[in-house]
Protein backbone atom coordinates (compact mmCIF):
# COMPACT_ATOMS: atom_id res chain seq x y z
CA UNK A 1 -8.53 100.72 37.31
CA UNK A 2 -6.42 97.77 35.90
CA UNK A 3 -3.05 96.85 36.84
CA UNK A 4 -0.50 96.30 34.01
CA UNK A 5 2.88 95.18 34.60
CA UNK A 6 5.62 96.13 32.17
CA UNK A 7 8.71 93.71 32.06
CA UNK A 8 11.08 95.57 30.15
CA UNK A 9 14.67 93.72 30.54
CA UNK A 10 13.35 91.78 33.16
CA UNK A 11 14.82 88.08 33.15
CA UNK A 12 14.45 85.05 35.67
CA UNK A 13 17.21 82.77 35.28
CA UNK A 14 17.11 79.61 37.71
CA UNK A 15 14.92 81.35 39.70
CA UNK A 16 16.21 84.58 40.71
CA UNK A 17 14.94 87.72 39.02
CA UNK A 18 17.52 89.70 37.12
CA UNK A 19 16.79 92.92 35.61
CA UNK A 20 18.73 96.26 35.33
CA UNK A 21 17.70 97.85 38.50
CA UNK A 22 18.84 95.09 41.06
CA UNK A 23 22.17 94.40 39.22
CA UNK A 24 23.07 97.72 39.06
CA UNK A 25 22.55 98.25 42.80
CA UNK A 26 24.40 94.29 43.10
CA UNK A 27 27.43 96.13 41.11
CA UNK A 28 27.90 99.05 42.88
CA UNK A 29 27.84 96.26 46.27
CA UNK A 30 30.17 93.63 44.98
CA UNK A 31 31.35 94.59 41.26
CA UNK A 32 34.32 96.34 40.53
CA UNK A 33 35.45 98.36 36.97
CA UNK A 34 39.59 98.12 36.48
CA UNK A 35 41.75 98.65 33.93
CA UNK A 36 45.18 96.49 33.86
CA UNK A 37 48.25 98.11 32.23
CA UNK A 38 50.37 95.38 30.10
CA UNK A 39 53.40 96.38 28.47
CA UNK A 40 53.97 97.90 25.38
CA UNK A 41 51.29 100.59 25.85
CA UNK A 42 48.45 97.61 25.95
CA UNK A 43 45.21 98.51 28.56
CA UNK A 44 43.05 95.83 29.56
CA UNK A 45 39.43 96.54 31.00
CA UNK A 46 37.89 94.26 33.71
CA UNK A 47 34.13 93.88 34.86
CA UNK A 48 34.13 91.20 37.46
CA UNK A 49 31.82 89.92 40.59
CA UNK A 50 33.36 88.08 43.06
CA UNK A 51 31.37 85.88 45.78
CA UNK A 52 31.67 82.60 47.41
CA UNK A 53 31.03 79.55 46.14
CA UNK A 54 27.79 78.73 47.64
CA UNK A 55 26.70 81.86 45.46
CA UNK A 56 27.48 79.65 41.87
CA UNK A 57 23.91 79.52 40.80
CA UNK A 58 23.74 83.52 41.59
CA UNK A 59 26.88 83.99 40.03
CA UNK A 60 26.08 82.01 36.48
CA UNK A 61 22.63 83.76 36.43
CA UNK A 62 24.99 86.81 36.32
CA UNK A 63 26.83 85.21 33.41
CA UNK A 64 23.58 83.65 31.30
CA UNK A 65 21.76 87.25 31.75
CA UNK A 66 25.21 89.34 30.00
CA UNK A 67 25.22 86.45 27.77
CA UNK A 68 29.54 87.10 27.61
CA UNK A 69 32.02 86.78 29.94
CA UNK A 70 33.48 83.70 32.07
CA UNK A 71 34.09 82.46 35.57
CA UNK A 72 36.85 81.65 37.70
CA UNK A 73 37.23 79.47 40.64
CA UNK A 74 39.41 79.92 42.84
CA UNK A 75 39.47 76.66 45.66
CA UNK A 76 42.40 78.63 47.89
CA UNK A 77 39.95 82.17 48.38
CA UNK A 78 36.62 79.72 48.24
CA UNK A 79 35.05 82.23 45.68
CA UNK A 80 33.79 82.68 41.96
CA UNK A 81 34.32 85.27 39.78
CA UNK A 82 32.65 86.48 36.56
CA UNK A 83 34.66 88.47 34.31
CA UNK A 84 34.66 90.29 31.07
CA UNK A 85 37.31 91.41 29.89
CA UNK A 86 36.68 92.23 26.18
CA UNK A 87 36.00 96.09 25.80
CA UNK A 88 33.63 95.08 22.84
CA UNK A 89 31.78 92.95 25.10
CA UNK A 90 31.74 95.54 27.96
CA UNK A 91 30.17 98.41 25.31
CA UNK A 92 27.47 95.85 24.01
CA UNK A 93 26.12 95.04 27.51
């Protein structure tokens, strides 16, 4: 019998393997789905992970395997935060 492995969106980005299966189980753990109400009758959508900064190199993994998005920093909380808040972006990925 021979073993044959299938890596279908399977990444490894500085190290850490990425694929659909462990960030959607990362997600439901840390992520969060919101949408912001802005005045006039504007709706924002919001993907974000949030985790401290000794995560960076998980958290810009994150980032380089959506290819969109950006990350905050915020020194008061000590934590990082990828984002996407583009609703083009968010159907694409």
């Amino acid at each position: 019998m021979r073993n044959t492995t299938i890596k279908l969106y399977s990444n490894r980005i500085n190290g850490i393997k990425l694929d659909p299966y462990w960030i959607s189980g990362f997600v439901q753990a840390d992520g969060c789905f919101c949408v912001n109400y802005k005045k006039p009758n504007r709706i924002q959508p919001r993907f974000s992970i949030s985790q401290k900064m000794d995560q960076e190199i998980l958290i810009k993994s994150i980032k380089k395997y959506f290819e969109v998005g950006y990350i905050v920093k915020s020194i008061k909380r000590n934590t990082l935060e990828y984002r996407v808040n583009s609703l083009d972006d968010l159907n694409k990925k």
